[in-house]
Protein backbone atom coordinates (compact mmCIF):
# COMPACT_ATOMS: atom_id res chain seq x y z
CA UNK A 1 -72.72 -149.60 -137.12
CA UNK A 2 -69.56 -147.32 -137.09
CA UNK A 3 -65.64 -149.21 -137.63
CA UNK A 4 -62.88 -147.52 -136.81
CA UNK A 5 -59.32 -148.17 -137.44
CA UNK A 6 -56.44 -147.42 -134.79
CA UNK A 7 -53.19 -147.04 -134.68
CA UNK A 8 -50.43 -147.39 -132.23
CA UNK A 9 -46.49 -147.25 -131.86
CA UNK A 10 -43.86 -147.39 -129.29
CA UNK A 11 -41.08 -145.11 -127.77
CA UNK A 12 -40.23 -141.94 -129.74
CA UNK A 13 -37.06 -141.17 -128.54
CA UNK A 14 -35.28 -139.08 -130.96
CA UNK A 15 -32.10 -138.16 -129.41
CA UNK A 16 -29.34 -135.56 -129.92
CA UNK A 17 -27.69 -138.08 -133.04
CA UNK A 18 -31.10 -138.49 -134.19
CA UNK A 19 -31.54 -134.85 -133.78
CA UNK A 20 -28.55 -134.12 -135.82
CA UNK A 21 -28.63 -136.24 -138.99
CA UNK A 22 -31.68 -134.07 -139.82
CA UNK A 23 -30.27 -131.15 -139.07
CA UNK A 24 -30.29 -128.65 -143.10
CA UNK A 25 -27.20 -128.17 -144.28
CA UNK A 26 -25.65 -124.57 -143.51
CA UNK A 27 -29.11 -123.82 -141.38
CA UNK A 28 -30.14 -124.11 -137.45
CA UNK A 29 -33.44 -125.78 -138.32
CA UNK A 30 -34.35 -129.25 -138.75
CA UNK A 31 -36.70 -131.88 -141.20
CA UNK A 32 -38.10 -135.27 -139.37
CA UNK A 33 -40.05 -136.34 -142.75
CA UNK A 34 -37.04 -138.37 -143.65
CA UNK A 35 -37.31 -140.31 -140.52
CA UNK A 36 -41.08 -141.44 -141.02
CA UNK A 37 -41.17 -141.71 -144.60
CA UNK A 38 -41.69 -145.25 -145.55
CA UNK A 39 -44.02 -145.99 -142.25
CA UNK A 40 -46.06 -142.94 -143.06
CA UNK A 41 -48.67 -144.22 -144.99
CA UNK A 42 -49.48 -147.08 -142.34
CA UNK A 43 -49.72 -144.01 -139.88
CA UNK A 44 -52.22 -141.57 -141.79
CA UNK A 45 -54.22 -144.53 -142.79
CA UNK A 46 -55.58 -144.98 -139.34
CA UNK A 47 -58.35 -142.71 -138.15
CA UNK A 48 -56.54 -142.73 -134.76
CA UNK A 49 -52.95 -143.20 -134.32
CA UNK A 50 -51.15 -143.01 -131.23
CA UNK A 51 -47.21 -142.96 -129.76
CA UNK A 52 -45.06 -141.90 -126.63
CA UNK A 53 -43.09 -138.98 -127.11
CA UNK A 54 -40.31 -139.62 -124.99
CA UNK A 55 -38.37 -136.25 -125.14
CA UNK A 56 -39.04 -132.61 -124.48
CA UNK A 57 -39.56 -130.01 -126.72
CA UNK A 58 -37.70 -126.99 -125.68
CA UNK A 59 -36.47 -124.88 -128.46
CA UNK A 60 -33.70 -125.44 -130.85
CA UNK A 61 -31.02 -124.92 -128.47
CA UNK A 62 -27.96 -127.37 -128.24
CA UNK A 63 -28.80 -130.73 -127.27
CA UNK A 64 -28.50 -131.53 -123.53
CA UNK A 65 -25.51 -134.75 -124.00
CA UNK A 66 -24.81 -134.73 -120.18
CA UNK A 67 -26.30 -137.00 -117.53
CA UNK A 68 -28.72 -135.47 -114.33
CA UNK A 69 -25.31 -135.70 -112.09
CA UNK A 70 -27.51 -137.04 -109.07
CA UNK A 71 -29.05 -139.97 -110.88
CA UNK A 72 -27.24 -140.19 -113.64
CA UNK A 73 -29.85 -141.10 -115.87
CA UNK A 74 -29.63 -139.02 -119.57
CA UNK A 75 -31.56 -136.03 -120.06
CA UNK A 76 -32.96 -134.79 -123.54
CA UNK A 77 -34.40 -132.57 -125.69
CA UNK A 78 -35.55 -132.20 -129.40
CA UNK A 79 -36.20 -129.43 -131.33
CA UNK A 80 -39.77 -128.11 -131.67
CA UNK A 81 -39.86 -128.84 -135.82
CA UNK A 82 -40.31 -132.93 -134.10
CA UNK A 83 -43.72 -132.02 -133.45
CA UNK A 84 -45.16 -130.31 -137.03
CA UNK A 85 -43.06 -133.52 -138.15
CA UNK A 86 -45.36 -135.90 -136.10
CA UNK A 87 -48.44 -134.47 -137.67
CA UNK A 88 -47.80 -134.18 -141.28
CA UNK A 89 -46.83 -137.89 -141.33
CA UNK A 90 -49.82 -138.92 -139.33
CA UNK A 91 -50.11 -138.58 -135.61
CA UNK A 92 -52.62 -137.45 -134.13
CA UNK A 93 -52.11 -138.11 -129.99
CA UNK A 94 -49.25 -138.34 -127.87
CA UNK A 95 -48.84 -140.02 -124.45
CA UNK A 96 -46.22 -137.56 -122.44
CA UNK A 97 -46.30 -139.04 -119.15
CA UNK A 98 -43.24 -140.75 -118.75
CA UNK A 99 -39.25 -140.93 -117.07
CA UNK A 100 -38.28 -137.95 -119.32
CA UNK A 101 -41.07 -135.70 -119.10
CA UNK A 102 -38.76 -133.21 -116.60
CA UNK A 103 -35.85 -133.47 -118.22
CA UNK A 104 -36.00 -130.28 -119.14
CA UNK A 105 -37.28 -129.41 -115.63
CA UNK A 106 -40.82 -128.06 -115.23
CA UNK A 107 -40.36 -125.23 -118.19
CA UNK A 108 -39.59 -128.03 -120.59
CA UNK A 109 -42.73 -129.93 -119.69
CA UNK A 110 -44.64 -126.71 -119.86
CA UNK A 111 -43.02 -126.02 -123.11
CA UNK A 112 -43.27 -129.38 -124.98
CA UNK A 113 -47.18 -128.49 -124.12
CA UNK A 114 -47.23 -125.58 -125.90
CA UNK A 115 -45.84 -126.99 -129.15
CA UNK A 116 -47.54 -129.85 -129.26
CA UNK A 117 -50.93 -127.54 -129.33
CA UNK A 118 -49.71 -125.12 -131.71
CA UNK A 119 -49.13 -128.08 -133.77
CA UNK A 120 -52.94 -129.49 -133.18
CA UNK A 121 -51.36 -133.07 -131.12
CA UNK A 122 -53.55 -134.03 -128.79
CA UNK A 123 -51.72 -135.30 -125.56
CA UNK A 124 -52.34 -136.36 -122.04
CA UNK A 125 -50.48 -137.69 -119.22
CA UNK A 126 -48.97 -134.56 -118.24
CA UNK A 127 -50.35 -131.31 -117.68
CA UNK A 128 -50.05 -126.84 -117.64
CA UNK A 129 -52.62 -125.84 -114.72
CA UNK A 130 -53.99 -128.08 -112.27
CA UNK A 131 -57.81 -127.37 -114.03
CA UNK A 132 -56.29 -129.09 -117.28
CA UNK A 133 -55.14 -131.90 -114.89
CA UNK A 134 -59.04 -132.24 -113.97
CA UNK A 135 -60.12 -133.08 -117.85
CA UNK A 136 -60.63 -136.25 -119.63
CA UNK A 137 -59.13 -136.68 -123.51
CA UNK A 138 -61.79 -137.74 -125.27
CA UNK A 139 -61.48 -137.80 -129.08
CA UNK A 140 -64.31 -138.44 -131.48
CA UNK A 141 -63.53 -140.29 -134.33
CA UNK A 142 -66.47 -140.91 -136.34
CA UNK A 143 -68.68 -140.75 -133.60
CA UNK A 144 -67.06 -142.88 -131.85
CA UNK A 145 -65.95 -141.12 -128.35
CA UNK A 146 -62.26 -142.39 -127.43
CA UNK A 147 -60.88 -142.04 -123.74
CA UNK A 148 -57.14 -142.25 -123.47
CA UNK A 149 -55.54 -141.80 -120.15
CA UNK A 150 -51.83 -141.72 -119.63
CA UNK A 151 -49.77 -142.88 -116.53
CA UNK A 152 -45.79 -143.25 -115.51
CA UNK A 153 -44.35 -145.67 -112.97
CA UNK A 154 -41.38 -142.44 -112.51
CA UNK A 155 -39.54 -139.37 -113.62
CA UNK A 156 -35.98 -140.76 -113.73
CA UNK A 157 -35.68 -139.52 -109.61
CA UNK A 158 -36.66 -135.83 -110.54
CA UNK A 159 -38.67 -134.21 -108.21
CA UNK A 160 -42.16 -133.03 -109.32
CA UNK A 161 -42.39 -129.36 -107.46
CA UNK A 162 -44.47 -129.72 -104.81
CA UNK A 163 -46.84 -126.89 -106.03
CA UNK A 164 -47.44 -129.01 -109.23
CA UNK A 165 -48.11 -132.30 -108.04
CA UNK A 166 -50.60 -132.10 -110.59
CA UNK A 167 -48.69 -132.09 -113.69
CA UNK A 168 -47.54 -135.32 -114.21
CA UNK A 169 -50.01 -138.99 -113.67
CA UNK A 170 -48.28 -140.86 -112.33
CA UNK A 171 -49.17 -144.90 -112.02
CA UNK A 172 -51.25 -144.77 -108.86
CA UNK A 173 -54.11 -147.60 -108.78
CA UNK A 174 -56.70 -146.15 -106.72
CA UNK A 175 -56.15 -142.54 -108.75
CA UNK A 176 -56.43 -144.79 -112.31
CA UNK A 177 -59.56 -146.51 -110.84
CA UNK A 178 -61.00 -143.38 -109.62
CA UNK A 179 -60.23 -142.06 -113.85
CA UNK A 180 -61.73 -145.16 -115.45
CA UNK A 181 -64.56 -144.96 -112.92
CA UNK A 182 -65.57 -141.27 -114.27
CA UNK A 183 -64.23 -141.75 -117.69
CA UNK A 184 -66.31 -144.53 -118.74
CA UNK A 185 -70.05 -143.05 -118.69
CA UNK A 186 -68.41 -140.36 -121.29
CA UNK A 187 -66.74 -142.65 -124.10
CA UNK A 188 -67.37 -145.87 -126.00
CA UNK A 189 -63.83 -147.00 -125.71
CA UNK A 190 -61.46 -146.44 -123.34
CA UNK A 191 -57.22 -146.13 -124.04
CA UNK A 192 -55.10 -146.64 -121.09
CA UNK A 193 -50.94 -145.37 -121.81
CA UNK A 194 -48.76 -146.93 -119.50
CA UNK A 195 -45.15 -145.86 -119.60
CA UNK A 196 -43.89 -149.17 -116.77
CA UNK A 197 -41.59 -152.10 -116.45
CA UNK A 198 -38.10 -153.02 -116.50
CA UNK A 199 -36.06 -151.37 -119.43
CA UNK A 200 -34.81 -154.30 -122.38
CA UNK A 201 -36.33 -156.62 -120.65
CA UNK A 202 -38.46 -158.90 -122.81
CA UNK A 203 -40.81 -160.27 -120.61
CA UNK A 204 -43.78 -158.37 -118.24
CA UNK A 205 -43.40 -158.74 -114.61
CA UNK A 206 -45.48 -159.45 -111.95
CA UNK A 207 -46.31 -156.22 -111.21
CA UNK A 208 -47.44 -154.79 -114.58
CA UNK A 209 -49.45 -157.87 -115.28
CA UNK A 210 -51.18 -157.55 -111.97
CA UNK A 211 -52.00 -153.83 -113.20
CA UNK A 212 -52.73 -154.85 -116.44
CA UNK A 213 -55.46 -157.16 -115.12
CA UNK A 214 -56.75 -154.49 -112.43
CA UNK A 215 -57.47 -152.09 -115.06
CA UNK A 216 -59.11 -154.74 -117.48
CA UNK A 217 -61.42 -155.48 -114.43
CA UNK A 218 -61.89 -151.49 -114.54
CA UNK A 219 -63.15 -150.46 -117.51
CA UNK A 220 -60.18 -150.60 -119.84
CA UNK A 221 -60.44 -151.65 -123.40
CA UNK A 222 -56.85 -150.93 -124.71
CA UNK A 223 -53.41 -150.99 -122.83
CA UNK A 224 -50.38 -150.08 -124.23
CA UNK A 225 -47.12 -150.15 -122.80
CA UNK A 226 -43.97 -148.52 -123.20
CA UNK A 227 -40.55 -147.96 -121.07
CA UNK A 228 -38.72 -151.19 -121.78
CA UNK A 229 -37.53 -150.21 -125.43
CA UNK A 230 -37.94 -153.91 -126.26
CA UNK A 231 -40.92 -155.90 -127.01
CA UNK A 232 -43.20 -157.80 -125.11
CA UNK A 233 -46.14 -159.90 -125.64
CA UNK A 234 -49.72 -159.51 -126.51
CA UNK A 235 -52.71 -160.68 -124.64
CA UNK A 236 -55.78 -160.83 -126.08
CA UNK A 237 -58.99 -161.19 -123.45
CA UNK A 238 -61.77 -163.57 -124.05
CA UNK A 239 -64.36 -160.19 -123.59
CA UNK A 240 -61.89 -159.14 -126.53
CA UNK A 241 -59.54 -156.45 -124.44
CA UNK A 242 -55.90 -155.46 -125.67
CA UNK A 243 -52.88 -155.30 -123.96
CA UNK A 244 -49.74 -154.90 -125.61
CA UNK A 245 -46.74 -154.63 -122.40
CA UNK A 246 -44.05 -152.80 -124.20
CA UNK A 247 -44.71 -151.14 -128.23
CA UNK A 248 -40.77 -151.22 -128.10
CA UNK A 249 -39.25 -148.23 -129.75
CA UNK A 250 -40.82 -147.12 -132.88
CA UNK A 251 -37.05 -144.27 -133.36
CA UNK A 252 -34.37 -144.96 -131.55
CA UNK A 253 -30.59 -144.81 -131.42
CA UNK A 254 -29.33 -148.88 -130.76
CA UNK A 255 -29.44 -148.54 -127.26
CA UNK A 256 -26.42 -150.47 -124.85
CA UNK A 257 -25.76 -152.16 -128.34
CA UNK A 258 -28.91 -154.33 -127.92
CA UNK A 259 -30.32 -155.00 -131.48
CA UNK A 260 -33.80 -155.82 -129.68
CA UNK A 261 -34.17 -151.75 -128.89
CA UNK A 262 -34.21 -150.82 -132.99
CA UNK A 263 -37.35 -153.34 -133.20
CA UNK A 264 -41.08 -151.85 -133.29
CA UNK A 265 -44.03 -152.36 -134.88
CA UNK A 266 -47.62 -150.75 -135.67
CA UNK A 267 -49.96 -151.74 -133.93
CA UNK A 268 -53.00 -151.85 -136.03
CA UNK A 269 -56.37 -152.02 -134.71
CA UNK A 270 -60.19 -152.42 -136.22
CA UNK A 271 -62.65 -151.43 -133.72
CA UNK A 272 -66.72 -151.60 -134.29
CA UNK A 273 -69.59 -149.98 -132.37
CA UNK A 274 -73.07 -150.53 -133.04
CA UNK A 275 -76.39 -148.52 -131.91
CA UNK A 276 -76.43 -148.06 -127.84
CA UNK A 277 -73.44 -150.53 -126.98
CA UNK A 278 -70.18 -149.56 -126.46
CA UNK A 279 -67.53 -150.26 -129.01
CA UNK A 280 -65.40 -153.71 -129.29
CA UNK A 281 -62.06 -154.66 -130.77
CA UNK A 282 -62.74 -156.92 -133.91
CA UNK A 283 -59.45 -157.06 -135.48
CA UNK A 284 -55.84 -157.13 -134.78
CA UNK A 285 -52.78 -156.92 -136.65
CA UNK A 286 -49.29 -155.16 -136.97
CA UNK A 287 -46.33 -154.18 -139.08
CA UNK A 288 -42.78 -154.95 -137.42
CA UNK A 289 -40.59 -152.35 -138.55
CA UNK A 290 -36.87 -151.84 -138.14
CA UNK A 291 -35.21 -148.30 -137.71
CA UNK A 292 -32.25 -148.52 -139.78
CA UNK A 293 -28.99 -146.72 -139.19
CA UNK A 294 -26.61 -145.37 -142.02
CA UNK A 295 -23.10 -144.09 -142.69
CA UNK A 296 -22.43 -141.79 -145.63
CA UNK A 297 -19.45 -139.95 -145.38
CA UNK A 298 -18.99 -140.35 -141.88
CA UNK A 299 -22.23 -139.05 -141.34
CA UNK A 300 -25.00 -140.82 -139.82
CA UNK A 301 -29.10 -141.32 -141.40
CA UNK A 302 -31.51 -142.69 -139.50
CA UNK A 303 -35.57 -143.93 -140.89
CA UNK A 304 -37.89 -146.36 -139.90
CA UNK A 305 -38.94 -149.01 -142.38
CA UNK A 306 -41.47 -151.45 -142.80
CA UNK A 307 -40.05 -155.20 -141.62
CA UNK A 308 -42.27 -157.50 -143.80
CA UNK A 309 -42.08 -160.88 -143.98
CA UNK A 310 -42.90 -160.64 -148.33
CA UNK A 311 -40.07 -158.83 -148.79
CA UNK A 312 -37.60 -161.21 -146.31
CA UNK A 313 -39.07 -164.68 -148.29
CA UNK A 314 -38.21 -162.91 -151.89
CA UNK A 315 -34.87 -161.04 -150.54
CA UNK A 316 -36.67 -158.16 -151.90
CA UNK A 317 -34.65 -155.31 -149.82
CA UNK A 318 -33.53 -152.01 -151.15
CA UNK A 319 -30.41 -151.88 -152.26
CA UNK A 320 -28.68 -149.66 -149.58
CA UNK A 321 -29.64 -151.62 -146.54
CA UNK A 322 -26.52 -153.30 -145.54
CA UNK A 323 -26.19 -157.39 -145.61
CA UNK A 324 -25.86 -157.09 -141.36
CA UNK A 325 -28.90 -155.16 -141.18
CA UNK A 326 -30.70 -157.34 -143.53
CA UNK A 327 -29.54 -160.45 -141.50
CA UNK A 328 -31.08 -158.75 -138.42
CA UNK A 329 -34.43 -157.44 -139.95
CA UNK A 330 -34.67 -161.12 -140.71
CA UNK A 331 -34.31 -162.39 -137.33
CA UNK A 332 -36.07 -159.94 -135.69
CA UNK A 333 -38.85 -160.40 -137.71
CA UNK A 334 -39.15 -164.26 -136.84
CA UNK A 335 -38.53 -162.88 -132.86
CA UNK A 336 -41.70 -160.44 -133.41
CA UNK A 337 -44.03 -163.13 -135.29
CA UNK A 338 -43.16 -165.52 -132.54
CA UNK A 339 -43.53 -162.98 -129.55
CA UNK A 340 -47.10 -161.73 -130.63
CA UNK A 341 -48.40 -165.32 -131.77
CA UNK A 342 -48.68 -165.03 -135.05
CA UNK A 343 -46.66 -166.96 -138.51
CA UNK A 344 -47.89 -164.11 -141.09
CA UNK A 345 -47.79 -160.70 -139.54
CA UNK A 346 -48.93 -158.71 -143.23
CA UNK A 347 -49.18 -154.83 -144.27
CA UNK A 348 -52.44 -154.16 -144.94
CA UNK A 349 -52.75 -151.08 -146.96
CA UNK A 350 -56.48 -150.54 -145.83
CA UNK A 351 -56.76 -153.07 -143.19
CA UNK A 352 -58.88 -154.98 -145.23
């Protein structure tokens, strides 16, 4: 018998402010640790840990601020340090298929490829060369052989070149059957990404529960969702499948001054396989976390931090989070609890 422990988290979007509060003094490079230290613990302690990079990785040149003047939705970028960033404080796979993967236009998405391999991130849901397109991600982890596929409902109304139709999944449900169909004989658990739904708001619709239950039927073990930048609930299935509908944002800028779009959480994960079966979920938890925003000199900080419910019960917050944030950690904690089902969401420092 093999156990496993997995790890999953929502949105990365690290934006231009984001961007720039790590930016070293007097220099034109950049350090992310600051962002991840306090989660990073509950991130390397997993033997798989997942999130959605939400932003290109083209270079360290200035940060795109306008909007795409046809759609007017944003368009990003982040420098490439994000990526060594990811995996010193624990990543180890990355879900790019999603409504900013061509911001940066097709040499973006080819870039942000690049990077993340020269940085050893595993990633799917978008793709260099139509062969690469063709090929599962499997990861072993312990012996345990891991599918993870990776889907988007959209690219924010940018065209995918014709030529490269290829490069980007995009949610499709005979394509994802046809996946889960040739996936499954290869791994002992499978990972579905799905970057869908309405953004901020808190409940799943129709449509992504439908899917939800389509790929469940399919062969999926694990769904998690991402787009809204809120959270959404948790179902459990009585053959013991996960689907999470939205992670939330794990970094984020507040956005549209919705409080709801700084909450995340971890999800954590315990996952068993014994001799000639395939593996099963046996545990579930999480850690809600809060990214907290700072002003020091006019200049803005941004990090993620545990939101436990210990430290809420003995008022045991650091001493520079601010009353209002502290208020709202509070609350938002008591939202999470409630949304995923649960009075006593703990950290568990080896998921024991």
């Amino acid at each position: 018998m093999t156990e496993i422990k997995i790890a999953a988290v929502g949105d990365l979007l690290i934006n231009g402010k984001i961007c720039m509060s790590v930016k070293q003094k007097g220099k034109n490079t950049y350090n992310f640790d600051y962002l991840f230290e306090e989660v990073a613990p509950q991130l390397q302690e997993a033997d798989l840990t997942l999130g959605n990079l939400e932003i290109p990785l083209k270079g360290n040149r200035a940060f795109i601020k306008k909007r795409n003047p046809k759609t007017g939705c944003p368009l990003f970028n982040a420098p490439e340090e994000l990526a060594a960033a990811l995996k010193r404080n624990g990543f180890d796979v990355l879900s790019t298929a999603n409504n900013h993967c061509l911001d940066n236009g097709m040499d973006g998405l080819l870039r942000t490829l690049e990077v993340l391999d020269e940085n050893h991130l595993a990633h799917t849901g978008t793709f260099a060369s139509r062969d690469q397109s063709k090929q599962f991600l499997i990861m072993d982890v312990k012996g345990i052989k891991v599918g993870i596929l990776s889907y988007t409902q959209g690219t924010n109304r940018i065209a995918i070149p014709k030529d490269a139709l290829w490069s980007i999944n995009l949610i499709n449900e005979d394509k994802m059957i046809k996946d889960l169909a040739e996936i499954k004989p290869l791994t002992d658990l499978i990972i579905v990404s799905l970057h869908f739904g309405n953004e901020y708001h808190k409940k799943p619709d129709q449509k992504q529960k439908k899917l939800v239950k389509t790929l469940f039927q399919y062969g999926a073990d694990i769904i998690l969702g991402s787009h809204p930048h809120v959270l959404q609930p948790l179902i459990r299935t009585k053959s013991n499948k996960i689907a999470i509908f939205s992670l939330g944002n794990f970094i984020s800028i507040r956005l549209r001054n919705n409080p709801y779009t700084n909450n995340g959480l971890i999800l954590q994960l315990r996952v068993k396989k014994e001799e000639c079966s395939r593996a099963i979920i046996t545990e579930v938890d999480w850690v809600p976390t809060w990214t907290l925003r700072r002003f020091k000199k006019g200049t803005a900080s941004y990090r993620i931090l545990p939101n436990l419910q210990k430290e809420i019960q003995l008022q045991n917050f650091r001493e520079d989070i601010p009353l209002i944030d502290k208020k709202m950690m509070e609350k938002m904690h008591a939202y999470t609890s409630s949304l995923l089902k649960r009075r006593k969401p703990v950290l568990r420092k080896k998921y024991q």
